[in-house]
PDB file of N, CA and C in Angstrom:
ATOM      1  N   UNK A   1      17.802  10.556   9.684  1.00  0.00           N
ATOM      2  CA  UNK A   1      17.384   9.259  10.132  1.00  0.00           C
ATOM      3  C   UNK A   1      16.022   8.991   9.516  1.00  0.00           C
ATOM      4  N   UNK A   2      15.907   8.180   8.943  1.00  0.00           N
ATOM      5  CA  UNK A   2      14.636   7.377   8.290  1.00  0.00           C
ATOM      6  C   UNK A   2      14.529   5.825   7.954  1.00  0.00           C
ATOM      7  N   UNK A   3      13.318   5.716   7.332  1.00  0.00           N
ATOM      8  CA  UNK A   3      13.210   4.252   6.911  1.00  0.00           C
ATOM      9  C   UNK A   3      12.974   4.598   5.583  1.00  0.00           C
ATOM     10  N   UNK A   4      13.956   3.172   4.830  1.00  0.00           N
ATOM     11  CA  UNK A   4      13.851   3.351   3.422  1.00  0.00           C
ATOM     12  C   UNK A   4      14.158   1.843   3.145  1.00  0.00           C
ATOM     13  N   UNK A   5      14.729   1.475   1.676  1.00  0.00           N
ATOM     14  CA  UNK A   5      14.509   0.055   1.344  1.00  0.00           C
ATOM     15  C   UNK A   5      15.886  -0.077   0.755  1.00  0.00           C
ATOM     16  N   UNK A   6      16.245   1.503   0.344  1.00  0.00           N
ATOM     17  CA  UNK A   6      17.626   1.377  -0.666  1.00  0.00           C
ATOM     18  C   UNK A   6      18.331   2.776  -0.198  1.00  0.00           C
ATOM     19  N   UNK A   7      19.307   2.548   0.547  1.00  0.00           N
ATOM     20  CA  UNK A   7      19.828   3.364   1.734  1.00  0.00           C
ATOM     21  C   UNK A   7      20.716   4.283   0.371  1.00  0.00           C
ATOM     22  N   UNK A   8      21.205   3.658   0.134  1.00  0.00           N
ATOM     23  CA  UNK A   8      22.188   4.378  -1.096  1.00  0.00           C
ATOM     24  C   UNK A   8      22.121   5.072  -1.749  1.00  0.00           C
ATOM     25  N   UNK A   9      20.357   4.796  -2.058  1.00  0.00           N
ATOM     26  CA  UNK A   9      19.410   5.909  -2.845  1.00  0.00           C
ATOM     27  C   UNK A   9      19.123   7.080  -2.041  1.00  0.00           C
ATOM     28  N   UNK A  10      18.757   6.491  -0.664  1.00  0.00           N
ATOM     29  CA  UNK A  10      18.247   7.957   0.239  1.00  0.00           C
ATOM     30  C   UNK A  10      19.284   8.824   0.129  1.00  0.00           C
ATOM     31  N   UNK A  11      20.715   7.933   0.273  1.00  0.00           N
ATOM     32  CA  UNK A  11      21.954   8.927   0.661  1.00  0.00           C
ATOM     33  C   UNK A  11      21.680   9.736  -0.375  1.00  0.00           C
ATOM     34  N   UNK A  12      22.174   9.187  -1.418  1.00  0.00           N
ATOM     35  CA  UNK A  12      22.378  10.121  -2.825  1.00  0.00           C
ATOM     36  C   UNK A  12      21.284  11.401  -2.924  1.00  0.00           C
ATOM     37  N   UNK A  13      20.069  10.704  -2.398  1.00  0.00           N
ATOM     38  CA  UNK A  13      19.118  11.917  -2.645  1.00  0.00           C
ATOM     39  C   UNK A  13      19.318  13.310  -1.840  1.00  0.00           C
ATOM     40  N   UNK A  14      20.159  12.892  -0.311  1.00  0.00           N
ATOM     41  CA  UNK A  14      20.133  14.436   0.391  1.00  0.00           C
ATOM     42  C   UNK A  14      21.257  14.513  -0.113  1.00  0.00           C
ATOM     43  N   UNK A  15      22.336  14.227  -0.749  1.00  0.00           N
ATOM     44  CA  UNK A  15      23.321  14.478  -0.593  1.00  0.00           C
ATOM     45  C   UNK A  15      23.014  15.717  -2.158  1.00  0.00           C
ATOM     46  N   UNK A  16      22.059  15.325  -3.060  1.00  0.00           N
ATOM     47  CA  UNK A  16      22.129  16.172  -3.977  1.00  0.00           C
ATOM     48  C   UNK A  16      20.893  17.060  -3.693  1.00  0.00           C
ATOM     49  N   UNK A  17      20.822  17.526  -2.632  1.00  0.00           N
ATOM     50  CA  UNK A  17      20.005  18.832  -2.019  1.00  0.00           C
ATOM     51  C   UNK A  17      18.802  18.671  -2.287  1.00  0.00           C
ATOM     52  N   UNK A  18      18.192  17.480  -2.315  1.00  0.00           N
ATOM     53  CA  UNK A  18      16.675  17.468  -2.986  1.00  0.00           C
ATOM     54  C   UNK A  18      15.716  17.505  -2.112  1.00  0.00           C
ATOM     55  N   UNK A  19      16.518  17.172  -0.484  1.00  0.00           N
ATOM     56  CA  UNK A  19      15.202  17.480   0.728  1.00  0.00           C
ATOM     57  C   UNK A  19      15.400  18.460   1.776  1.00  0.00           C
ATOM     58  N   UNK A  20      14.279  19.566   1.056  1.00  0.00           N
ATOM     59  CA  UNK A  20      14.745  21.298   1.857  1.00  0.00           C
ATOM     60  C   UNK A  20      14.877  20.657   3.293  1.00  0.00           C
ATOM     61  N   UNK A  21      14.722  19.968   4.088  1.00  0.00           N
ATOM     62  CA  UNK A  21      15.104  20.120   5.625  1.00  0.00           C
ATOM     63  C   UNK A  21      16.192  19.942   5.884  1.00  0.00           C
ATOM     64  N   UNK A  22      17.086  18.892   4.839  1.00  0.00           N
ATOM     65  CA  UNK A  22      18.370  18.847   4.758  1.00  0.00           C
ATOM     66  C   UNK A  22      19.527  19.207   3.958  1.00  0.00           C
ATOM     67  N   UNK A  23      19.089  20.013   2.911  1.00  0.00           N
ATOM     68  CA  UNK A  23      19.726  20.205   2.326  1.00  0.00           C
ATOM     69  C   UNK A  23      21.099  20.997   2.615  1.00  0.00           C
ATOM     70  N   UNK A  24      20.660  21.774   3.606  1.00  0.00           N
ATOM     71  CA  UNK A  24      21.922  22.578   3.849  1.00  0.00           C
ATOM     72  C   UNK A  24      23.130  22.067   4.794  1.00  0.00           C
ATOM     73  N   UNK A  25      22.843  20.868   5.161  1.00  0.00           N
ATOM     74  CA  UNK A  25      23.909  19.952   5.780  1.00  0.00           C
ATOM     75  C   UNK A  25      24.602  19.354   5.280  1.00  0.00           C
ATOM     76  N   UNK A  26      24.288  18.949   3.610  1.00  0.00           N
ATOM     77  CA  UNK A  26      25.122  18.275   2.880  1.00  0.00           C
ATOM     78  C   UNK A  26      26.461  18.719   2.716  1.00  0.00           C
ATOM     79  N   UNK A  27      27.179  17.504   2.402  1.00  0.00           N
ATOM     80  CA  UNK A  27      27.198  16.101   2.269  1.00  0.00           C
ATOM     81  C   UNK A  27      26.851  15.007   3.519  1.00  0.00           C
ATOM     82  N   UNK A  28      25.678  14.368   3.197  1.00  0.00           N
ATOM     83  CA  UNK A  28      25.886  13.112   4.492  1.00  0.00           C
ATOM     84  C   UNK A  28      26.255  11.940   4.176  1.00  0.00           C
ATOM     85  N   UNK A  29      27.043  11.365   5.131  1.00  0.00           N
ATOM     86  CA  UNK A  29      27.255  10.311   5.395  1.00  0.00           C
ATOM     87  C   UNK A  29      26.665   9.265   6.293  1.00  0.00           C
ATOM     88  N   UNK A  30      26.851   8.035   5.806  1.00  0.00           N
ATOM     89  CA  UNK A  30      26.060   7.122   6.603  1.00  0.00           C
ATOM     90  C   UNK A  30      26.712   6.236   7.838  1.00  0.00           C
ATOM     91  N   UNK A  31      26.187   6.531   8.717  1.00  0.00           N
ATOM     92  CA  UNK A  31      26.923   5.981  10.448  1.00  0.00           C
ATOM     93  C   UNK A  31      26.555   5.009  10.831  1.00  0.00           C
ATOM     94  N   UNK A  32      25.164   5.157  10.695  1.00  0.00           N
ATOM     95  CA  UNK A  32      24.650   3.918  11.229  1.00  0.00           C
ATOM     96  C   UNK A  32      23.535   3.031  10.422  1.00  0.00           C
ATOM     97  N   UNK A  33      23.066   1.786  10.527  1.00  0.00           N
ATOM     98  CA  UNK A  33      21.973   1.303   9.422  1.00  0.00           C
ATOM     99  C   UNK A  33      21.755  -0.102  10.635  1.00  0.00           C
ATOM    100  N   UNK A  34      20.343   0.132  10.713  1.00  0.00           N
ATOM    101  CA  UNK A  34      20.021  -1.748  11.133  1.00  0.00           C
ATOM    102  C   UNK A  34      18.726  -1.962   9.574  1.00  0.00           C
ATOM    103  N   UNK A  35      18.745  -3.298   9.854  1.00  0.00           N
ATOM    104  CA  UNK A  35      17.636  -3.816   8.987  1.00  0.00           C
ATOM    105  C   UNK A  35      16.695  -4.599   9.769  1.00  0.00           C
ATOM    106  N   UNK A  36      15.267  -4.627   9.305  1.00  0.00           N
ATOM    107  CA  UNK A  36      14.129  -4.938   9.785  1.00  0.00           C
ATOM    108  C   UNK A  36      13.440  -5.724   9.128  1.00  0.00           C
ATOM    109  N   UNK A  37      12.116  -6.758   9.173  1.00  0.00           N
ATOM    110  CA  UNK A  37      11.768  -7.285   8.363  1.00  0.00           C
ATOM    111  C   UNK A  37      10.719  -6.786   7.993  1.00  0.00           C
ATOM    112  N   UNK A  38       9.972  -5.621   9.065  1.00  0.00           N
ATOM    113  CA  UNK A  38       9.038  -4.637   8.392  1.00  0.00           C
ATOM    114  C   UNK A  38       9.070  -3.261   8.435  1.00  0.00           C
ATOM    115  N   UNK A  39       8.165  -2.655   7.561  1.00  0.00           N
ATOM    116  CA  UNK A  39       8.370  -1.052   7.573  1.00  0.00           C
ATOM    117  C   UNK A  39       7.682  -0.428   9.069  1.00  0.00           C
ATOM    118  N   UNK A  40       7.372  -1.565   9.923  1.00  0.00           N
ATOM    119  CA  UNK A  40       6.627  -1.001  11.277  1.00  0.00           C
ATOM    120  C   UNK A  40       7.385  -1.258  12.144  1.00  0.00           C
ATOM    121  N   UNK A  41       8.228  -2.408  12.069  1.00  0.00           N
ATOM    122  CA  UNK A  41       9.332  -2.206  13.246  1.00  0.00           C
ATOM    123  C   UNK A  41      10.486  -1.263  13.260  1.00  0.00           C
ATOM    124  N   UNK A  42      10.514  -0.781  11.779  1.00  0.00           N
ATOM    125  CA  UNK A  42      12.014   0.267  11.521  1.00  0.00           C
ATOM    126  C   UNK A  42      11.451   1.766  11.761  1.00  0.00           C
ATOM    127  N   UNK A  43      10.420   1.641  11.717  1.00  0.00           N
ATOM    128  CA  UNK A  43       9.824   3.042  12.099  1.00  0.00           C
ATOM    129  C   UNK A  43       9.616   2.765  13.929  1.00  0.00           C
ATOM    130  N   UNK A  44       9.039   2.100  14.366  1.00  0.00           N
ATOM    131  CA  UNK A  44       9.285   1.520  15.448  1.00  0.00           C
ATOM    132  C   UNK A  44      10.924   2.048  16.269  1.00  0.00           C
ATOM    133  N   UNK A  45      11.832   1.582  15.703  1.00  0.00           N
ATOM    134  CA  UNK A  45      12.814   1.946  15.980  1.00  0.00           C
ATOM    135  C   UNK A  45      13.409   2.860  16.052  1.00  0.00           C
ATOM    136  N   UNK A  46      12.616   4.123  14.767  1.00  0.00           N
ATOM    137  CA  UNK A  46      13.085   5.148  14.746  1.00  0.00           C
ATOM    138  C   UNK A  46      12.334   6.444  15.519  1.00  0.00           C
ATOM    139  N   UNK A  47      11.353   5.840  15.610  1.00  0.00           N
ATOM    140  CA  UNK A  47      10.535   6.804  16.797  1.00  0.00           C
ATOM    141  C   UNK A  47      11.810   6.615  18.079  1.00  0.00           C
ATOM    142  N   UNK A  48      11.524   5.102  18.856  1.00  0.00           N
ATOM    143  CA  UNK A  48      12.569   5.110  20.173  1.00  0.00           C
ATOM    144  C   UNK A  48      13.840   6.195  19.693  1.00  0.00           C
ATOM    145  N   UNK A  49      14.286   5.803  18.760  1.00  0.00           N
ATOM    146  CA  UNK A  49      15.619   6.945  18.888  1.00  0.00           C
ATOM    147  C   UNK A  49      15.774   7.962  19.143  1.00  0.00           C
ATOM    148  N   UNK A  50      14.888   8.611  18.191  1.00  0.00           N
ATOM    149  CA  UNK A  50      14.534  10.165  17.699  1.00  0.00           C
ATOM    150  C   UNK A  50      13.941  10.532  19.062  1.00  0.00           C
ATOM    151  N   UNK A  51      13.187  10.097  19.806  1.00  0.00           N
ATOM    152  CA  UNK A  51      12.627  10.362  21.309  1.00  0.00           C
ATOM    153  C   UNK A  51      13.643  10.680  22.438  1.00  0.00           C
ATOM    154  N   UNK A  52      14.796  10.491  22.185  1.00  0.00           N
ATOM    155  CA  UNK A  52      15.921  10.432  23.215  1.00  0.00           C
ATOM    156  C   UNK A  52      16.601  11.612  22.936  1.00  0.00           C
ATOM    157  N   UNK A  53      15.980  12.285  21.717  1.00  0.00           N
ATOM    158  CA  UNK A  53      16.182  13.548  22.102  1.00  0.00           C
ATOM    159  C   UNK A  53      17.493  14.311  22.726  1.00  0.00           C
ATOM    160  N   UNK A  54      18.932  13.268  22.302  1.00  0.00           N
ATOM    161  CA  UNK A  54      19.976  13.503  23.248  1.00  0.00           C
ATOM    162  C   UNK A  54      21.444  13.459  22.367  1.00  0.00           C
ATOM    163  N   UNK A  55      21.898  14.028  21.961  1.00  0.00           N
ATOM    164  CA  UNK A  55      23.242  13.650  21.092  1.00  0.00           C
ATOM    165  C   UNK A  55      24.116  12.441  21.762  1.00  0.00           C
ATOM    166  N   UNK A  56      24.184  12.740  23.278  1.00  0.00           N
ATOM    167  CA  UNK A  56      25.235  11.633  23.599  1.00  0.00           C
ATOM    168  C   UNK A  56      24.354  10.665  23.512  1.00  0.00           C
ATOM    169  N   UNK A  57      22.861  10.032  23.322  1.00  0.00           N
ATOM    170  CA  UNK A  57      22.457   8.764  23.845  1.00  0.00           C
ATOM    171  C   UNK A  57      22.531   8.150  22.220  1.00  0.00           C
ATOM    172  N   UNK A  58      22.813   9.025  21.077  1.00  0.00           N
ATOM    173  CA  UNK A  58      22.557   9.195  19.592  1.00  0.00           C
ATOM    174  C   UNK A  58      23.926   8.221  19.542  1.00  0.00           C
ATOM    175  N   UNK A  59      25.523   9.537  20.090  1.00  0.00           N
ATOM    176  CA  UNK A  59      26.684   8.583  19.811  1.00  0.00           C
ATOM    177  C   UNK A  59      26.698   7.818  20.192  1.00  0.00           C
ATOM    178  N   UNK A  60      26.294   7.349  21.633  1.00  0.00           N
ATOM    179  CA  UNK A  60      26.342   5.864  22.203  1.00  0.00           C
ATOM    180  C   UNK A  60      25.941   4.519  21.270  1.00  0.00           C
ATOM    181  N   UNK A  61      25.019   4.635  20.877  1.00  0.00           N
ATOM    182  CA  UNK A  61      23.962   4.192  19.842  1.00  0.00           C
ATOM    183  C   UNK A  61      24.914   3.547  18.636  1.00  0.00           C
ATOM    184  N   UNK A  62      25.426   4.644  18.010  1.00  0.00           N
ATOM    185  CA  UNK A  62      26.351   4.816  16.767  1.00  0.00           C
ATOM    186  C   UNK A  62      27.651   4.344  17.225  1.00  0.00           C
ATOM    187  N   UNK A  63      28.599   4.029  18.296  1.00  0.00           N
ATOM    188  CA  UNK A  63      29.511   3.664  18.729  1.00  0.00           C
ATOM    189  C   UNK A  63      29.257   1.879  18.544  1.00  0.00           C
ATOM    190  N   UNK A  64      28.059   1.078  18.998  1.00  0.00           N
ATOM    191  CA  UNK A  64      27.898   0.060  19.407  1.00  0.00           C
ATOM    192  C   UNK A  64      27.580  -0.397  18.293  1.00  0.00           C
ATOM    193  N   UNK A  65      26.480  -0.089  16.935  1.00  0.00           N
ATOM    194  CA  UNK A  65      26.643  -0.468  15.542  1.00  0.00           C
ATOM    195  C   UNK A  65      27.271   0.448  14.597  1.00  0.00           C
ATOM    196  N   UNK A  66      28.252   0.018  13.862  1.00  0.00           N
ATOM    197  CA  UNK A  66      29.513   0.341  13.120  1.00  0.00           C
ATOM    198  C   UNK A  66      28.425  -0.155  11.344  1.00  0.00           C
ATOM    199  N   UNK A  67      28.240   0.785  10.643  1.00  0.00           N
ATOM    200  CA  UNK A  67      27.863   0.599   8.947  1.00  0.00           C
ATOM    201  C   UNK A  67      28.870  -0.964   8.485  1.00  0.00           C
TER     202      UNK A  67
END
């Protein structure tokens, strides 16, 4: 989960092992995506998430926006 500008690019990048925290999970796929009109509300957003700290409150989340 992050903020970026060109999602396609991020994918591609873990997906070809280039960021040691993730690398060993690859291949990822993308579940979920909102868009923002700044880099402070999408980080904004991604703090609230990442804070919940909870897999089911994660799928809930991911159930209600569909990529």
């Amino acid at each position: 989960m992050g903020s970026c500008e060109d999602v396609g690019k991020r994918i591609k990048f873990h997906n070809e092992k280039r960021v040691p925290s993730t690398k060993r999970y690859a291949p990822w796929v993308l579940v979920y995506q909102e868009n923002f009109d700044t880099l402070s509300q999408a980080r904004k957003k991604e703090l609230q998430i990442k804070s919940r700290k909870s897999r089911i409150a994660v799928e809930k989340l991911i159930k209600h926006f569909k990529v």
